[in-house]
PDB file of N, CA and C in Angstrom:
ATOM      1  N   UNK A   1       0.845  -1.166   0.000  1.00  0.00           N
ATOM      2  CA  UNK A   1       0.000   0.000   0.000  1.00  0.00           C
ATOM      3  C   UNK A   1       0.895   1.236   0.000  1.00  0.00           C
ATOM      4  N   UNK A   2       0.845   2.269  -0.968  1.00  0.00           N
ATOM      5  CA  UNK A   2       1.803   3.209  -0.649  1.00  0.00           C
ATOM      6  C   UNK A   2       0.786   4.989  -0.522  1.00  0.00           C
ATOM      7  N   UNK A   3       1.259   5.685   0.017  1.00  0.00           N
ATOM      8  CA  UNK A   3       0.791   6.250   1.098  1.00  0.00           C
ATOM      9  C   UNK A   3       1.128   7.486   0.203  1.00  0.00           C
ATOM     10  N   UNK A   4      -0.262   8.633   0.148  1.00  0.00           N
ATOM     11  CA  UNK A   4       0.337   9.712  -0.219  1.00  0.00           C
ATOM     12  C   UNK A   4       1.370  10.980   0.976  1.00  0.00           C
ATOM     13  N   UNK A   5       0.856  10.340   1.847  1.00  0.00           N
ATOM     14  CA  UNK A   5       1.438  11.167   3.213  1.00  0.00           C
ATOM     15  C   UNK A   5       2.407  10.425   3.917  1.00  0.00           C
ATOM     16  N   UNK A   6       3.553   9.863   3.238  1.00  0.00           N
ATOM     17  CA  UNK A   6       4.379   8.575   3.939  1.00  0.00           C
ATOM     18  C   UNK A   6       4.871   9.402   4.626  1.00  0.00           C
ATOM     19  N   UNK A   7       5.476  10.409   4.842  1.00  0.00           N
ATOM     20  CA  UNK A   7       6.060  11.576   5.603  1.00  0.00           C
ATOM     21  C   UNK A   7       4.811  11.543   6.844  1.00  0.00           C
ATOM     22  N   UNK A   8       4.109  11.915   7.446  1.00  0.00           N
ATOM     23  CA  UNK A   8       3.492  11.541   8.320  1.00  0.00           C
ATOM     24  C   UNK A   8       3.518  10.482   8.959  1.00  0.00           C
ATOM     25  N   UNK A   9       3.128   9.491   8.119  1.00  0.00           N
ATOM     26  CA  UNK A   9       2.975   7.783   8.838  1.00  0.00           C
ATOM     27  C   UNK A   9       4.413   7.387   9.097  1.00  0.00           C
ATOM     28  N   UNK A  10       4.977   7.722   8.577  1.00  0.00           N
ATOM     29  CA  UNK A  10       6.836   7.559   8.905  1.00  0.00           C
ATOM     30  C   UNK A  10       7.015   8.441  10.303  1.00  0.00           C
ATOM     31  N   UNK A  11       6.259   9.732  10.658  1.00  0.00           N
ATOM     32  CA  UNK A  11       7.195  10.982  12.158  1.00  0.00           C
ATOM     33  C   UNK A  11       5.838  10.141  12.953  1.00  0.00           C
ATOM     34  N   UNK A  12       4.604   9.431  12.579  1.00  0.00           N
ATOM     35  CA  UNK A  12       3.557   8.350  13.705  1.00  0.00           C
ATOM     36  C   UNK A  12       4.763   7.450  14.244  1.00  0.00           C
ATOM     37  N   UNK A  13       5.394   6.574  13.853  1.00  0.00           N
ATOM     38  CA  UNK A  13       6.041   5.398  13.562  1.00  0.00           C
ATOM     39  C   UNK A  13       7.187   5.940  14.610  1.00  0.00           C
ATOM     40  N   UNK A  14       7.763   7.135  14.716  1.00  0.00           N
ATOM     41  CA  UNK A  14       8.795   7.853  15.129  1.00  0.00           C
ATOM     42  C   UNK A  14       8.327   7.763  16.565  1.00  0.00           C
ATOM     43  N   UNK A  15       7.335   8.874  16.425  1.00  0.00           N
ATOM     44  CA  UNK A  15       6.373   9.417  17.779  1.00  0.00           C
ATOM     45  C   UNK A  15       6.671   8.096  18.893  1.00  0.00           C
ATOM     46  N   UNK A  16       5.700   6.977  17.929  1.00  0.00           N
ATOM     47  CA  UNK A  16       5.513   5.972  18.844  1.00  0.00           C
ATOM     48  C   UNK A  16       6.786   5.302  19.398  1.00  0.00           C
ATOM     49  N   UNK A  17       7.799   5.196  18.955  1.00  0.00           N
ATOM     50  CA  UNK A  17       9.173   4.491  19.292  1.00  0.00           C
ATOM     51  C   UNK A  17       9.617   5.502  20.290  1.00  0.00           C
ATOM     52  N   UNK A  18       9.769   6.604  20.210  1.00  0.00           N
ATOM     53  CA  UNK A  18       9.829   7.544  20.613  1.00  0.00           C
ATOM     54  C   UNK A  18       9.009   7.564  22.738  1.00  0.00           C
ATOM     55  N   UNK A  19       7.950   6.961  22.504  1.00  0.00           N
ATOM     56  CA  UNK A  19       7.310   7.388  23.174  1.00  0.00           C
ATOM     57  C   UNK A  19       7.449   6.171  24.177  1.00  0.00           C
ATOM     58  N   UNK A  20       7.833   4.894  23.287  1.00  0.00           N
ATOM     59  CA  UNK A  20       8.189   3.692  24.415  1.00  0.00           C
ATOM     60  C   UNK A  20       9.278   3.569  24.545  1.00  0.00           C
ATOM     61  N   UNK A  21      10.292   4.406  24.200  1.00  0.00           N
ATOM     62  CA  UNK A  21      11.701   4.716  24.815  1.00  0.00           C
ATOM     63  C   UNK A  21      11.390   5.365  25.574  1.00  0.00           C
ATOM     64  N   UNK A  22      11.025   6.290  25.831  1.00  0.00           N
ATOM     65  CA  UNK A  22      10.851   7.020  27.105  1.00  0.00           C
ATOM     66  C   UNK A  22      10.182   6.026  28.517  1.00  0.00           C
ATOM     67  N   UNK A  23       9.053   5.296  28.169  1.00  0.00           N
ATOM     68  CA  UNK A  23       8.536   4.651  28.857  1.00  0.00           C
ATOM     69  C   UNK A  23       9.550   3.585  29.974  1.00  0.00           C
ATOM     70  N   UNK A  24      10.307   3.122  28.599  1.00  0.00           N
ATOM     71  CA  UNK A  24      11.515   2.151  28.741  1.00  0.00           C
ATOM     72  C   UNK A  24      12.217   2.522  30.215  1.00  0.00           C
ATOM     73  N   UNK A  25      12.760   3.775  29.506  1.00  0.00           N
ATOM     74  CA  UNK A  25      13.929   4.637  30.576  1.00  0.00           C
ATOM     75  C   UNK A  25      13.176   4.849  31.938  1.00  0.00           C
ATOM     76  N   UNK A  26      12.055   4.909  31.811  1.00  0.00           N
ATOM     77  CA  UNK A  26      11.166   5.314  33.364  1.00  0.00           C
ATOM     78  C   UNK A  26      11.657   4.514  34.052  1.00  0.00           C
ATOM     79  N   UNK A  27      11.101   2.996  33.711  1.00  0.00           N
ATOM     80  CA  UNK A  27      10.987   1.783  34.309  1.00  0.00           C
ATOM     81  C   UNK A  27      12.772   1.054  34.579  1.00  0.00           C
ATOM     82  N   UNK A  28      13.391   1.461  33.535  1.00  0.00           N
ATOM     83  CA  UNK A  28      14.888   1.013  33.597  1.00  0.00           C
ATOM     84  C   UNK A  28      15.615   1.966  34.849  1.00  0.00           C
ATOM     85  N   UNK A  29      15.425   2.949  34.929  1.00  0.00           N
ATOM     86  CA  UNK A  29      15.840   3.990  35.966  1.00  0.00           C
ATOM     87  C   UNK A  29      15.359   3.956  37.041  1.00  0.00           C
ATOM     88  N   UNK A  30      13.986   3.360  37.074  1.00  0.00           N
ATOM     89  CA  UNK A  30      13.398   3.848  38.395  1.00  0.00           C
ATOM     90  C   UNK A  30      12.983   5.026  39.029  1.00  0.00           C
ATOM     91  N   UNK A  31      12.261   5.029  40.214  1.00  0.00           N
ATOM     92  CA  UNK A  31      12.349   6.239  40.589  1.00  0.00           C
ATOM     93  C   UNK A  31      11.099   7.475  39.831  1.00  0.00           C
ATOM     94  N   UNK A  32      10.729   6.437  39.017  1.00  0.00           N
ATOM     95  CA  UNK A  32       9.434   7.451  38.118  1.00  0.00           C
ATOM     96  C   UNK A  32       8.421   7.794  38.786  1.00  0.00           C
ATOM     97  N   UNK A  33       7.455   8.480  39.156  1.00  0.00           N
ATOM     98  CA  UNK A  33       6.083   8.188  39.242  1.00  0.00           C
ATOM     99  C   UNK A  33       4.960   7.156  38.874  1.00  0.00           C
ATOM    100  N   UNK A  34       4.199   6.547  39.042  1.00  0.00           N
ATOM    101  CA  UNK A  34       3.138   5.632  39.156  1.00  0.00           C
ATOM    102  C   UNK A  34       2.411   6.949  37.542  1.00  0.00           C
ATOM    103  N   UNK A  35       2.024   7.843  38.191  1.00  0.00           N
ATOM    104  CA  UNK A  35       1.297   8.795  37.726  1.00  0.00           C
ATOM    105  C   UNK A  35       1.850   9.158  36.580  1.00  0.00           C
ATOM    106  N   UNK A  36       3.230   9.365  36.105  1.00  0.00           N
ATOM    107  CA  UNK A  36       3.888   9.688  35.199  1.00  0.00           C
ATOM    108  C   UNK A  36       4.139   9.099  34.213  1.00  0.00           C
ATOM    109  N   UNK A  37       4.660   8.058  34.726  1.00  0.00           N
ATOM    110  CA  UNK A  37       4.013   6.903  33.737  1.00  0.00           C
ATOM    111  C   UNK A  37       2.957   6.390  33.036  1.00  0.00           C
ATOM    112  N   UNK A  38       1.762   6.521  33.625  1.00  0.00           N
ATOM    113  CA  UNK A  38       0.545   5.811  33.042  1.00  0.00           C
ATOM    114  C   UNK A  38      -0.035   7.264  32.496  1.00  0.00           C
ATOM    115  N   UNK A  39       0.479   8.607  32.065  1.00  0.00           N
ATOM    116  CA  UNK A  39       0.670  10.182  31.105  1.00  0.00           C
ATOM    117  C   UNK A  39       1.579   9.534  29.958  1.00  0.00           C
ATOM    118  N   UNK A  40       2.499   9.053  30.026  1.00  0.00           N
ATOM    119  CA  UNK A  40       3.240   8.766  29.247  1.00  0.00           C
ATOM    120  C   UNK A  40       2.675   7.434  28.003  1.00  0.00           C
ATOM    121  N   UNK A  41       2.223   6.895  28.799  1.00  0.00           N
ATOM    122  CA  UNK A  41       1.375   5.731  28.326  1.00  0.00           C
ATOM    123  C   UNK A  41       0.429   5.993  27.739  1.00  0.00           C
ATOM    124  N   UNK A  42      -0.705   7.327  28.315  1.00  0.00           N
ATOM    125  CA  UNK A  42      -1.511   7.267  27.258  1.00  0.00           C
ATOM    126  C   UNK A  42      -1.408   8.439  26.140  1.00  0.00           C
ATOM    127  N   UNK A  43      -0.126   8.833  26.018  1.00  0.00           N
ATOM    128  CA  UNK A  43       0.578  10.160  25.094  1.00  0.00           C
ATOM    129  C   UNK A  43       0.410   8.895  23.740  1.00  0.00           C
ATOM    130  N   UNK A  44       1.357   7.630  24.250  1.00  0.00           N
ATOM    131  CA  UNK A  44       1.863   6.970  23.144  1.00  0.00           C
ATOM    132  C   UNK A  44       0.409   6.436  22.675  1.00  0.00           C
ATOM    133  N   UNK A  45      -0.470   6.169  24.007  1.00  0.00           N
ATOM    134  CA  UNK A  45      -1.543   5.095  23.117  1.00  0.00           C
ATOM    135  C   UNK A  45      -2.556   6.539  21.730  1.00  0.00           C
ATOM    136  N   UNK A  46      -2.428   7.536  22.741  1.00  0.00           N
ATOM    137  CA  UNK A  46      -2.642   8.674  21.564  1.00  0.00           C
ATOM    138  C   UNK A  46      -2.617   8.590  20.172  1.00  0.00           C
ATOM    139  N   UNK A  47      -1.250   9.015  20.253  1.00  0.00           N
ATOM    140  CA  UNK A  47      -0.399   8.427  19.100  1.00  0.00           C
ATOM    141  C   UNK A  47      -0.548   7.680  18.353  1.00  0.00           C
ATOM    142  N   UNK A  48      -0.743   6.272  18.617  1.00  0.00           N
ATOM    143  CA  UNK A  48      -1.174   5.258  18.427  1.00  0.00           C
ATOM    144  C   UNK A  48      -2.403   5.171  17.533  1.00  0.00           C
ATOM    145  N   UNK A  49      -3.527   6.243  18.392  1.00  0.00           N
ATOM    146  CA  UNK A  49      -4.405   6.253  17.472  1.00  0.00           C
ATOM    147  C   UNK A  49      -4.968   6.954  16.577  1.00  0.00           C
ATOM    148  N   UNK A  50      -4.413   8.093  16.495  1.00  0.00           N
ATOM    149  CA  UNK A  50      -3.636   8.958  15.437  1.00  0.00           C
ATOM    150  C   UNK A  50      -3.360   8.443  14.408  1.00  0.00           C
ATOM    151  N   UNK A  51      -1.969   7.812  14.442  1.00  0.00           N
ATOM    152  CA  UNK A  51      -1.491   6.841  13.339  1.00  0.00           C
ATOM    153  C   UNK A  51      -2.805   6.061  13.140  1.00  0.00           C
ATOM    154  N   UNK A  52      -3.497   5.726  13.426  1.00  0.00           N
ATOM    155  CA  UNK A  52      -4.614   4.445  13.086  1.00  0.00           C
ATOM    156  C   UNK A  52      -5.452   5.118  11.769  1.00  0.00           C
ATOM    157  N   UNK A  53      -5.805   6.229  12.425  1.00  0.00           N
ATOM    158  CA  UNK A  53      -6.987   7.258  11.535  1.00  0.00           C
ATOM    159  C   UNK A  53      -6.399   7.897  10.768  1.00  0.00           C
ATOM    160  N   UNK A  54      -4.913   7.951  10.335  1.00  0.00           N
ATOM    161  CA  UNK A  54      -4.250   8.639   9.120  1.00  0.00           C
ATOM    162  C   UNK A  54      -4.007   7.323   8.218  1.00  0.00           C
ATOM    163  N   UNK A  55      -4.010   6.234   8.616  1.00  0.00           N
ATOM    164  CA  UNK A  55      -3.859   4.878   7.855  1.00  0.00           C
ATOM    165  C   UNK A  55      -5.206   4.846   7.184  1.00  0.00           C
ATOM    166  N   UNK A  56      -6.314   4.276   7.957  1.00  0.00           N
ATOM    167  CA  UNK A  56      -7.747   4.671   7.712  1.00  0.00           C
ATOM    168  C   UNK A  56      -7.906   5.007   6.426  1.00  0.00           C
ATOM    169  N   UNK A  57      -7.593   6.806   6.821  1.00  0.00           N
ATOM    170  CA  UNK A  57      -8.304   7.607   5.918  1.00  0.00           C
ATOM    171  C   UNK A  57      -7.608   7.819   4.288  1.00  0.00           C
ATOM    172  N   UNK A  58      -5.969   6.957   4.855  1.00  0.00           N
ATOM    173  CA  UNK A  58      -5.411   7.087   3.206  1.00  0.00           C
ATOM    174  C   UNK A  58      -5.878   5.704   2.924  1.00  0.00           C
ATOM    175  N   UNK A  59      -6.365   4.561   3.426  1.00  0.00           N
ATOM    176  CA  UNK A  59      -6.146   3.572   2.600  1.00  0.00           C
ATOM    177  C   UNK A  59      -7.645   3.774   2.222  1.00  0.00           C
ATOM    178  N   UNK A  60      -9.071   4.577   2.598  1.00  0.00           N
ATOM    179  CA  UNK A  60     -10.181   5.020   2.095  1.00  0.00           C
ATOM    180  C   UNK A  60      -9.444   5.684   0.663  1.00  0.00           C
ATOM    181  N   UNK A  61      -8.715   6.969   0.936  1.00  0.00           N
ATOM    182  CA  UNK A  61      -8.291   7.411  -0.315  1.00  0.00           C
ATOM    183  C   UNK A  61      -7.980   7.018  -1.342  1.00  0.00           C
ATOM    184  N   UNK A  62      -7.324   5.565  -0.939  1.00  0.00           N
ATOM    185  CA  UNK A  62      -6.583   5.184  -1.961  1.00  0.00           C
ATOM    186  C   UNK A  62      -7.601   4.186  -2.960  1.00  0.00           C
ATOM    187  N   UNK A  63      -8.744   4.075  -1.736  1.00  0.00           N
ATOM    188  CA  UNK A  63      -9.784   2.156  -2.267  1.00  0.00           C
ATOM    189  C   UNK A  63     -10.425   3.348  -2.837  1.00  0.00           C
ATOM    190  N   UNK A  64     -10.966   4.520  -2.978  1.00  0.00           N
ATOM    191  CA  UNK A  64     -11.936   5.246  -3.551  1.00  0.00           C
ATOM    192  C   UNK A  64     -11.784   6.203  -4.803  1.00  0.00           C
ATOM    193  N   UNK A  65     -10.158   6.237  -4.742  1.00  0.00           N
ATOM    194  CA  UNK A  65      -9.459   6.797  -5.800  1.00  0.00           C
ATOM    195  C   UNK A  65      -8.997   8.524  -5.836  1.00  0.00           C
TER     196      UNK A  65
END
């Protein structure tokens, strides 16, 4: 499937790696918040679904022409 907005779905893809490295480092370090964590968690699940509805709406674009 190729994507007129691959530049987007490529900085989603980012975001999200992005966002469970951070998560990573909480838990690897210690010392995080309970609270800070489960902000962080739902930044990425965000994200997450973000990327979902830009997939969505290009692969509508693409089945509809």
């Amino acid at each position: 499937m190729a994507f007129r907005n691959k530049e987007l779905v490529d900085k989603g893809f980012t975001n999200i790696k992005s966002g469970i490295k951070t998560l990573d480092l909480m838990v690897s370090r210690g010392g995080s918040d309970v609270n800070d964590f489960r902000k962080q968690l739902k930044e990425v699940y965000n994200k997450i679904e973000d990327l979902e509805t830009l997939v969505e709406r290009e692969a509508g674009v693409l089945r509809n022409g």
